[in-house]
C-alpha atoms as a PDB file:
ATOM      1  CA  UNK A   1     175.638 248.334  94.052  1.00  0.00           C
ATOM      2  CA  UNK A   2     179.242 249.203  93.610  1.00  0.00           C
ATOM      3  CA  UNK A   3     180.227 248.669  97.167  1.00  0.00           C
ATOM      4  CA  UNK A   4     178.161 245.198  96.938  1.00  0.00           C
ATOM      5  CA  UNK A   5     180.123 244.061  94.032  1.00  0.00           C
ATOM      6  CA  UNK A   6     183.537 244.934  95.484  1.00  0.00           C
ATOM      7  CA  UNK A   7     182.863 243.343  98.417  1.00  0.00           C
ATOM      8  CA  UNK A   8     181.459 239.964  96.511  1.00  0.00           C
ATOM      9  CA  UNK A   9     184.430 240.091  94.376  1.00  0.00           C
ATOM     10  CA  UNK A  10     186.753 240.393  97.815  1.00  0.00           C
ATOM     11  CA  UNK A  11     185.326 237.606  99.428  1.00  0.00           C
ATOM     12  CA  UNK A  12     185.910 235.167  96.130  1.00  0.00           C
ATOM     13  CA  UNK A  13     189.372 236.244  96.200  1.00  0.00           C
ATOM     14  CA  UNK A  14     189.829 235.511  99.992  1.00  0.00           C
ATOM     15  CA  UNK A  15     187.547 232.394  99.528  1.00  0.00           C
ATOM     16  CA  UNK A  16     190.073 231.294  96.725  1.00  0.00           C
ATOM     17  CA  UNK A  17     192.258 228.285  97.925  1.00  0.00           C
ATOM     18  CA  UNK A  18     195.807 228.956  96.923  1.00  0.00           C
ATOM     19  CA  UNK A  19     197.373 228.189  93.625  1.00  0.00           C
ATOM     20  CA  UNK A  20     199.247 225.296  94.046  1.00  0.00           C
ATOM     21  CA  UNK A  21     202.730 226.651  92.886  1.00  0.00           C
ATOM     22  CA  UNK A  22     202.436 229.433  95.600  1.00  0.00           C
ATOM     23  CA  UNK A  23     202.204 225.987  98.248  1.00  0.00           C
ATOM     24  CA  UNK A  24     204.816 226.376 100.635  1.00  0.00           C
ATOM     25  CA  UNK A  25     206.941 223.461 100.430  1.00  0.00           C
ATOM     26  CA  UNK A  26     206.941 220.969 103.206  1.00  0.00           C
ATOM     27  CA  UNK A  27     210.341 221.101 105.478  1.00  0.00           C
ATOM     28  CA  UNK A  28     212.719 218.265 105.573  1.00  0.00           C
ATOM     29  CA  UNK A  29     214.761 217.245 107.840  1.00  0.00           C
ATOM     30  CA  UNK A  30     218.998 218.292 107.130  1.00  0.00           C
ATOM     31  CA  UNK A  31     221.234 215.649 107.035  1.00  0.00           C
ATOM     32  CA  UNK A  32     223.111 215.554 110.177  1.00  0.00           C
ATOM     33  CA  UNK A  33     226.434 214.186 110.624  1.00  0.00           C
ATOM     34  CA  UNK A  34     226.939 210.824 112.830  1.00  0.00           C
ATOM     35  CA  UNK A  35     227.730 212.677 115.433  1.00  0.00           C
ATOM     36  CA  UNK A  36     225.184 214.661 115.744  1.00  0.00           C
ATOM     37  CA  UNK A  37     222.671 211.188 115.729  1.00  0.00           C
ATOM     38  CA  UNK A  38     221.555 210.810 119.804  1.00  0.00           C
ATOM     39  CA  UNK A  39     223.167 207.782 121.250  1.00  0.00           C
ATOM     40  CA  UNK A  40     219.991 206.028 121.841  1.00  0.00           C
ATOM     41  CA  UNK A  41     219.184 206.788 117.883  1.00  0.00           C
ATOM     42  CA  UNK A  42     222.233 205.665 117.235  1.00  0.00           C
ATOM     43  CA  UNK A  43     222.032 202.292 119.362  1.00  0.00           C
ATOM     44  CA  UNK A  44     218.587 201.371 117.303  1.00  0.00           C
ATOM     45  CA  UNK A  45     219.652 201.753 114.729  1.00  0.00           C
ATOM     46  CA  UNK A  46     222.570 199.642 115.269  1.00  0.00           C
ATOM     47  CA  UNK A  47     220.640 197.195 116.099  1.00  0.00           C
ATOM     48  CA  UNK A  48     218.357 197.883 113.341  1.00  0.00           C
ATOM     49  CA  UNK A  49     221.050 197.184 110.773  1.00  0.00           C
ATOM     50  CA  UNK A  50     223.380 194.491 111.648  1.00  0.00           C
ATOM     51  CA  UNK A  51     227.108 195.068 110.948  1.00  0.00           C
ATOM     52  CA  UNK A  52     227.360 198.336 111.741  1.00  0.00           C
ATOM     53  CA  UNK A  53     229.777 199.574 114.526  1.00  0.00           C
ATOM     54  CA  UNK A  54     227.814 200.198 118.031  1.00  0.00           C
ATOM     55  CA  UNK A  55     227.873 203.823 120.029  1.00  0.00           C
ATOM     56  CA  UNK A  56     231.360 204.206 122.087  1.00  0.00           C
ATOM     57  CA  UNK A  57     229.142 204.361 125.265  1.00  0.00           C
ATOM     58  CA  UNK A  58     227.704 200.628 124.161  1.00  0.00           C
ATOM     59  CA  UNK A  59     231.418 199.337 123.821  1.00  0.00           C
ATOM     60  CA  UNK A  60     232.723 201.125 126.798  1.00  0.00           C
ATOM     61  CA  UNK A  61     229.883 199.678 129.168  1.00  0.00           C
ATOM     62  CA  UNK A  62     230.704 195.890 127.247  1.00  0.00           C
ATOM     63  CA  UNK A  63     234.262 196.117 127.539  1.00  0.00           C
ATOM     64  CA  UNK A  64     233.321 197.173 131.521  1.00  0.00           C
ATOM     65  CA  UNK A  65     231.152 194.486 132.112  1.00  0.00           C
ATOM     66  CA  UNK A  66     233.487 191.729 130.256  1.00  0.00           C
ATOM     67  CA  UNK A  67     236.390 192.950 132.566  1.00  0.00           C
ATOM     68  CA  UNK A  68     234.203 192.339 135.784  1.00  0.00           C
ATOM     69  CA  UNK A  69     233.454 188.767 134.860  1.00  0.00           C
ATOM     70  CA  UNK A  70     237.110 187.856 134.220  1.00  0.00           C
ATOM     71  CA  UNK A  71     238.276 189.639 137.191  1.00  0.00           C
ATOM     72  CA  UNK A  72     235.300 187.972 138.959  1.00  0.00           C
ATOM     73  CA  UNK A  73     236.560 184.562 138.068  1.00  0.00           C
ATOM     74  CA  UNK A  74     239.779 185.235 138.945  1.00  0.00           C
ATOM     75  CA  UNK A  75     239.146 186.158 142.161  1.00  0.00           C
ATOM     76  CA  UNK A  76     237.905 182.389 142.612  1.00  0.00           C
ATOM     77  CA  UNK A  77     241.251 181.115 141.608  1.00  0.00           C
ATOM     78  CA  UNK A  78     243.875 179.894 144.384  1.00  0.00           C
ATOM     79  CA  UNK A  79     245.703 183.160 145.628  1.00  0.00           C
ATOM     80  CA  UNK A  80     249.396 182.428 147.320  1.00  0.00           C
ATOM     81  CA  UNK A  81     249.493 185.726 149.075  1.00  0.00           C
ATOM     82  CA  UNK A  82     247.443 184.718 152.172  1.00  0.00           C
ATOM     83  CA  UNK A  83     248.835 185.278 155.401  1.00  0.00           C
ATOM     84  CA  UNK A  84     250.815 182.598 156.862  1.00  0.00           C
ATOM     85  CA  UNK A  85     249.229 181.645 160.216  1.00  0.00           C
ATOM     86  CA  UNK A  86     248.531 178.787 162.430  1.00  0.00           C
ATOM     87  CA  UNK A  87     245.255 177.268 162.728  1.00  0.00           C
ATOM     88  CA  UNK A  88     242.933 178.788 164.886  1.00  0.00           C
ATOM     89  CA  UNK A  89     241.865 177.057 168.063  1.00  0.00           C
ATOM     90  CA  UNK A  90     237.921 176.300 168.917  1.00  0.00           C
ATOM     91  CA  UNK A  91     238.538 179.447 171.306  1.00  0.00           C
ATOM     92  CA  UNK A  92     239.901 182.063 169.194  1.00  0.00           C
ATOM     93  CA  UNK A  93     236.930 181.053 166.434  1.00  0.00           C
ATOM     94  CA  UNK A  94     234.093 181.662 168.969  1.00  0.00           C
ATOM     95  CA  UNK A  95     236.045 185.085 169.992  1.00  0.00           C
ATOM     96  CA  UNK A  96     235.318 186.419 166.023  1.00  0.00           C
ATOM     97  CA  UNK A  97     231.655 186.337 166.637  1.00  0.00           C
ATOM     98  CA  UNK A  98     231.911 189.010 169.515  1.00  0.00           C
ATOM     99  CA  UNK A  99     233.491 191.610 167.520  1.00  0.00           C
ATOM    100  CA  UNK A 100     234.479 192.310 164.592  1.00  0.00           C
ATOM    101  CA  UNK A 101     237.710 193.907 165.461  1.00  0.00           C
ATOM    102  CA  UNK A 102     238.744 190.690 167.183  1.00  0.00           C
ATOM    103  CA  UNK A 103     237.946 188.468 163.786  1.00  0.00           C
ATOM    104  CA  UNK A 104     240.389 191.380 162.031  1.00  0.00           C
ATOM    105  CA  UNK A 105     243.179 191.338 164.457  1.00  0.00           C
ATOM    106  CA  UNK A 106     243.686 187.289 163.666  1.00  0.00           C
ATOM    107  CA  UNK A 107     245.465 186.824 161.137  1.00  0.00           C
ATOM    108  CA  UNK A 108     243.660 183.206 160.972  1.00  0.00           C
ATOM    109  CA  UNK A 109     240.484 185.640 161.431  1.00  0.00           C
ATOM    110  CA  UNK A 110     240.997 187.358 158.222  1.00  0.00           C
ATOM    111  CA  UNK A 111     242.014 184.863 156.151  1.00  0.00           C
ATOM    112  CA  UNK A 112     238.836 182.826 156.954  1.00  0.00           C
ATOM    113  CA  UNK A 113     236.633 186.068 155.944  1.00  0.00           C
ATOM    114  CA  UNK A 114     238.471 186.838 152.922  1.00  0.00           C
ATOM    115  CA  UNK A 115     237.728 183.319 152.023  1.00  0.00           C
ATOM    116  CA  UNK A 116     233.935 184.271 152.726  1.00  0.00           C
ATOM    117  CA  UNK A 117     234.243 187.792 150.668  1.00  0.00           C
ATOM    118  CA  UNK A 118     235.796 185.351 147.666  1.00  0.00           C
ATOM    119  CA  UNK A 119     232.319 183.573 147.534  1.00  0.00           C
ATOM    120  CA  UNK A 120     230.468 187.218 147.251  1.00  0.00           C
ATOM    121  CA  UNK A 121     233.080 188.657 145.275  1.00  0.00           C
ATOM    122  CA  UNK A 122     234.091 191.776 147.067  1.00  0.00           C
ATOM    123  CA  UNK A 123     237.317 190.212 148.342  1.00  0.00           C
ATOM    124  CA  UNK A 124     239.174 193.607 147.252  1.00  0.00           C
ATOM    125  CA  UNK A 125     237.785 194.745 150.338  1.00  0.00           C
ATOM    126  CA  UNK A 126     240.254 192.713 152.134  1.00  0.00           C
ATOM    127  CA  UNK A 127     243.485 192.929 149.615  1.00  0.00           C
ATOM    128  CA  UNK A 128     242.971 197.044 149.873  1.00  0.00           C
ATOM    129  CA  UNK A 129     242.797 197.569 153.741  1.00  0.00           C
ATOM    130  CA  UNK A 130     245.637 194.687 153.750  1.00  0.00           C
ATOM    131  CA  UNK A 131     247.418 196.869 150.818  1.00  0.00           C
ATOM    132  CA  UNK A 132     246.935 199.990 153.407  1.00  0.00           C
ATOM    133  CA  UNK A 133     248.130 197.919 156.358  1.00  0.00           C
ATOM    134  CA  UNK A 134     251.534 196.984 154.570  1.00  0.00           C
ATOM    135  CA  UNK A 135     251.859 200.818 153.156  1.00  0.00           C
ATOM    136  CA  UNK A 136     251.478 202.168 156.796  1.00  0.00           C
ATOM    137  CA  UNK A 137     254.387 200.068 157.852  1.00  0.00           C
ATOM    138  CA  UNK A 138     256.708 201.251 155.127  1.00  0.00           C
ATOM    139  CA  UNK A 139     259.148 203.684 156.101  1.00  0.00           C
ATOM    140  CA  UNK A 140     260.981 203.982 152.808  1.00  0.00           C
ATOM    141  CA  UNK A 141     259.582 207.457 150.779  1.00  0.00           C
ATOM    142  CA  UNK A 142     260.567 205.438 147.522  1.00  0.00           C
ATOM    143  CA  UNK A 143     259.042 202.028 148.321  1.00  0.00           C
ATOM    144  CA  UNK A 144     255.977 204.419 149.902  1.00  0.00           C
ATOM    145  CA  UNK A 145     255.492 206.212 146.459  1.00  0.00           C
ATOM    146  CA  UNK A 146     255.878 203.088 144.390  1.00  0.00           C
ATOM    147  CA  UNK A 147     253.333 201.396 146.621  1.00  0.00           C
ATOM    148  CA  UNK A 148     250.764 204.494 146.933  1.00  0.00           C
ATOM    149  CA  UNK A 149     250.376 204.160 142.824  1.00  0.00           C
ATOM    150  CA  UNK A 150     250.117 200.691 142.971  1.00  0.00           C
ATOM    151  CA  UNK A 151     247.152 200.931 145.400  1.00  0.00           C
ATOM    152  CA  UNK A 152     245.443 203.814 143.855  1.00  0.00           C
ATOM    153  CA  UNK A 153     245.635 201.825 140.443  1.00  0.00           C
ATOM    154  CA  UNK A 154     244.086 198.106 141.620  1.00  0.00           C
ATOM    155  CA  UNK A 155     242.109 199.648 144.054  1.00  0.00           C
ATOM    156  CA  UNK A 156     240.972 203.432 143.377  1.00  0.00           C
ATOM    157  CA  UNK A 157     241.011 204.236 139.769  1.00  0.00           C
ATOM    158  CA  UNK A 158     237.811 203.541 138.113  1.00  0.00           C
ATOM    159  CA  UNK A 159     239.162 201.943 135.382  1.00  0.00           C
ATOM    160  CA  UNK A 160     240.083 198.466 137.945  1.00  0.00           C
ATOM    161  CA  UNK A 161     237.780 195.658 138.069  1.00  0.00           C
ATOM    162  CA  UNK A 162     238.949 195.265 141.917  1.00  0.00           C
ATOM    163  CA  UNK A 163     238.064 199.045 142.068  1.00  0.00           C
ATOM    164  CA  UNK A 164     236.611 199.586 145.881  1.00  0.00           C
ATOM    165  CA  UNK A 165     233.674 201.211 146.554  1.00  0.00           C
ATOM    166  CA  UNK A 166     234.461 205.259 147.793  1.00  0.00           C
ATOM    167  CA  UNK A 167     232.632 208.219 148.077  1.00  0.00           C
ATOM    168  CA  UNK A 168     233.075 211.283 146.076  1.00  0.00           C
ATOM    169  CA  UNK A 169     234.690 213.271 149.197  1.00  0.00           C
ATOM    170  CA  UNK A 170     237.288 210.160 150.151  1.00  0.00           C
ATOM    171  CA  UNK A 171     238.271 210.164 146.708  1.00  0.00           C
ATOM    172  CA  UNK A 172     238.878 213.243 145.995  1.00  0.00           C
ATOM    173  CA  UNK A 173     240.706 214.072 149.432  1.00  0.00           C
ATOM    174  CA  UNK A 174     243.262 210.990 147.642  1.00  0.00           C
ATOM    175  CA  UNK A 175     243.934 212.472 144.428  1.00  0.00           C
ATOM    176  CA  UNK A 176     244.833 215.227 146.393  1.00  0.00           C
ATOM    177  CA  UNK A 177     247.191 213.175 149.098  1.00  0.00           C
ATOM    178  CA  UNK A 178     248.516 211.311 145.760  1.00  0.00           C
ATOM    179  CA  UNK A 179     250.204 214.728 144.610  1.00  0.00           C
ATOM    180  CA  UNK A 180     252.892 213.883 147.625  1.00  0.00           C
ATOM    181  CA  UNK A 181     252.138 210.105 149.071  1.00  0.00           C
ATOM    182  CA  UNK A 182     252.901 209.539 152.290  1.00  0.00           C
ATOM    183  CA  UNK A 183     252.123 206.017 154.439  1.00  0.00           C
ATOM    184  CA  UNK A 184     249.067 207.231 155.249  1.00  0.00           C
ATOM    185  CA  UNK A 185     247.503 208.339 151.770  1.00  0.00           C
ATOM    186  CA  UNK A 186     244.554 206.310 152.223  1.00  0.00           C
ATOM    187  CA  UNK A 187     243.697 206.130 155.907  1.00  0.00           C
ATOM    188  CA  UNK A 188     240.001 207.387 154.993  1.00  0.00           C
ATOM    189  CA  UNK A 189     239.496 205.056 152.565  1.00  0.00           C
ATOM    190  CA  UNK A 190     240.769 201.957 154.688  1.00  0.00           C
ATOM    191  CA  UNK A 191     238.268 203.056 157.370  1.00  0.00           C
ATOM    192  CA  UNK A 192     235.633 203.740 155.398  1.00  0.00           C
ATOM    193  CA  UNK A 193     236.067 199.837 153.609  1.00  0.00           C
ATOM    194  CA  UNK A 194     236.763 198.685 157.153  1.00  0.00           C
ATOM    195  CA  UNK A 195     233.210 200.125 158.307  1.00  0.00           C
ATOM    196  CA  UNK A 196     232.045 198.892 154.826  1.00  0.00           C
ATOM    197  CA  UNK A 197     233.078 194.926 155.819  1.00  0.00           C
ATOM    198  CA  UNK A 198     231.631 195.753 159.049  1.00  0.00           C
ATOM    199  CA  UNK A 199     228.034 196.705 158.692  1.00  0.00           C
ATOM    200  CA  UNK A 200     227.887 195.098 155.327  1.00  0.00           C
ATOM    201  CA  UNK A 201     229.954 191.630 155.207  1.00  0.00           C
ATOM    202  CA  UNK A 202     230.629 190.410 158.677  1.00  0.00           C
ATOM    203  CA  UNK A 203     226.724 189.731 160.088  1.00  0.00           C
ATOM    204  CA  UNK A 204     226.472 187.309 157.024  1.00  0.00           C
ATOM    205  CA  UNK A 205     229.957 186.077 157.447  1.00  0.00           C
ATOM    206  CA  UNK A 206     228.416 184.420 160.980  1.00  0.00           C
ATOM    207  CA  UNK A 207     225.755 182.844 159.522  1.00  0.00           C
ATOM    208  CA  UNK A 208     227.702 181.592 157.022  1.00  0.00           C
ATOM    209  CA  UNK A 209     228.228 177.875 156.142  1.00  0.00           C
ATOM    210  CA  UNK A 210     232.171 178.867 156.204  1.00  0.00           C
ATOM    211  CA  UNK A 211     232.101 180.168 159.815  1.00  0.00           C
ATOM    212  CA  UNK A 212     229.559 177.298 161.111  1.00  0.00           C
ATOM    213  CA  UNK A 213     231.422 174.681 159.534  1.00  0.00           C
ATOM    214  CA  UNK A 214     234.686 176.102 161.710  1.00  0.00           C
ATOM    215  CA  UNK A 215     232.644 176.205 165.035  1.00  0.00           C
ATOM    216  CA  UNK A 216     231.144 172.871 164.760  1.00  0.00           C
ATOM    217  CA  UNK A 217     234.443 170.711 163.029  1.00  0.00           C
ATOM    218  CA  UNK A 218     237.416 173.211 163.518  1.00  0.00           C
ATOM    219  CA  UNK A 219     239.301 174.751 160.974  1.00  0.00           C
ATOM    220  CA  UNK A 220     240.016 172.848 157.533  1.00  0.00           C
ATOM    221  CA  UNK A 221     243.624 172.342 155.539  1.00  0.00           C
ATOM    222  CA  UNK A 222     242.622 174.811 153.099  1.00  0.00           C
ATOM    223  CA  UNK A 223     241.567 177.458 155.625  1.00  0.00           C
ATOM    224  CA  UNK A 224     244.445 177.483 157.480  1.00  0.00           C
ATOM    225  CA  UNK A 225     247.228 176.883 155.087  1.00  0.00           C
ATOM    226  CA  UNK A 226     245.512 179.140 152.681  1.00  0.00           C
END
């Protein structure tokens, strides 16, 4: 009877729900510091609570889109640095549609498709391999160097809005070349933009309304005294 007792009195005492001081207490959450608040946290509730200053990825990516529009409407403004060239005759237009290296070896040639790369914005395809052109001329280490940063600023650095498109391994074999510029800093790159306007540009360039308009009326003032 004894054993029966202890064990009826054990099993009220496990049965027993626990006092109610002994509750552990629920856990809360610390307070974390802003920083510590996950960007896309931080974005809701940004836009959550009006007034309150947005994540420095959120401004970064704004100010980065607002520079691409202006630079993409400037790029649609008048541009006095086109080559000076005669008008091309009826001859030498039909000759850009077999090649595209005979369309880039006229100067009337390029200015015509850099007028077509203006309407699809990528014309700083055409002012960098132009830009390399002119730097692979240069013979003067000074006027090279000076040149070389100016390049690798409008046309390399990320930071540009006329920033080219490059691969990982062109870019880094610049930053390298950049240490010591010489006229031929960015001879990968030019090619690979070159090959870029080739494959990418130039079939639509032909079927363009610019190009037909050239074949079937010859060239306009604007496209030759651009």
């Amino acid at each position: 009877m004894r054993l029966r007792n202890s064990t009826q009195g054990q099993r009220r005492r496990t049965s027993r729900p626990p006092c109610p001081g002994m509750t552990r207490p629920l856990l809360r959450p610390s307070r974390l510091p802003p920083a510590a608040i996950p960007a896309a946290c931080a974005g809701a509730a940004a836009a959550a609570a009006p007034g309150k200053l947005l994540p420095f990825s959120n401004v970064r990516n704004e100010e980065r889109r607002r520079a691409w529009r202006a630079s993409r409407e400037t790029k649609l403004q008048p541009l006095p640095s086109c080559e000076a060239c005669a008008a091309p005759s009826p001859e030498e237009v039909r000759s850009w549609a077999q090649s595209f290296d005979k369309l880039m070896r006229s100067p009337a040639g390029r200015n015509v498709f850099r007028e077509f790369l203006r309407t699809e914005y990528s014309e700083e395809n055409m002012l960098f391999w132009l830009a390399c052109e002119e730097l692979k001329a240069e013979a003067n280490q000074h006027v090279v160097d000076e040149k070389a940063r100016l390049i690798y600023e409008d046309y390399v650095s990320i930071l540009s809005p006329k920033e080219v498109s490059l691969d990982s391994r062109v870019r880094e074999g610049i930053n390298k070349r950049m240490q010591e510029p010489s006229a031929h800093t960015f001879d990968d790159a030019q090619l690979q933009i070159y090959t870029l306007m080739h494959r990418d540009s130039y079939p639509r360039f032909l079927s363009s309304p610019v190009y037909r308009a050239l074949l079937l009326h010859g060239p306009t003032p604007s496209s030759s005294e651009a």
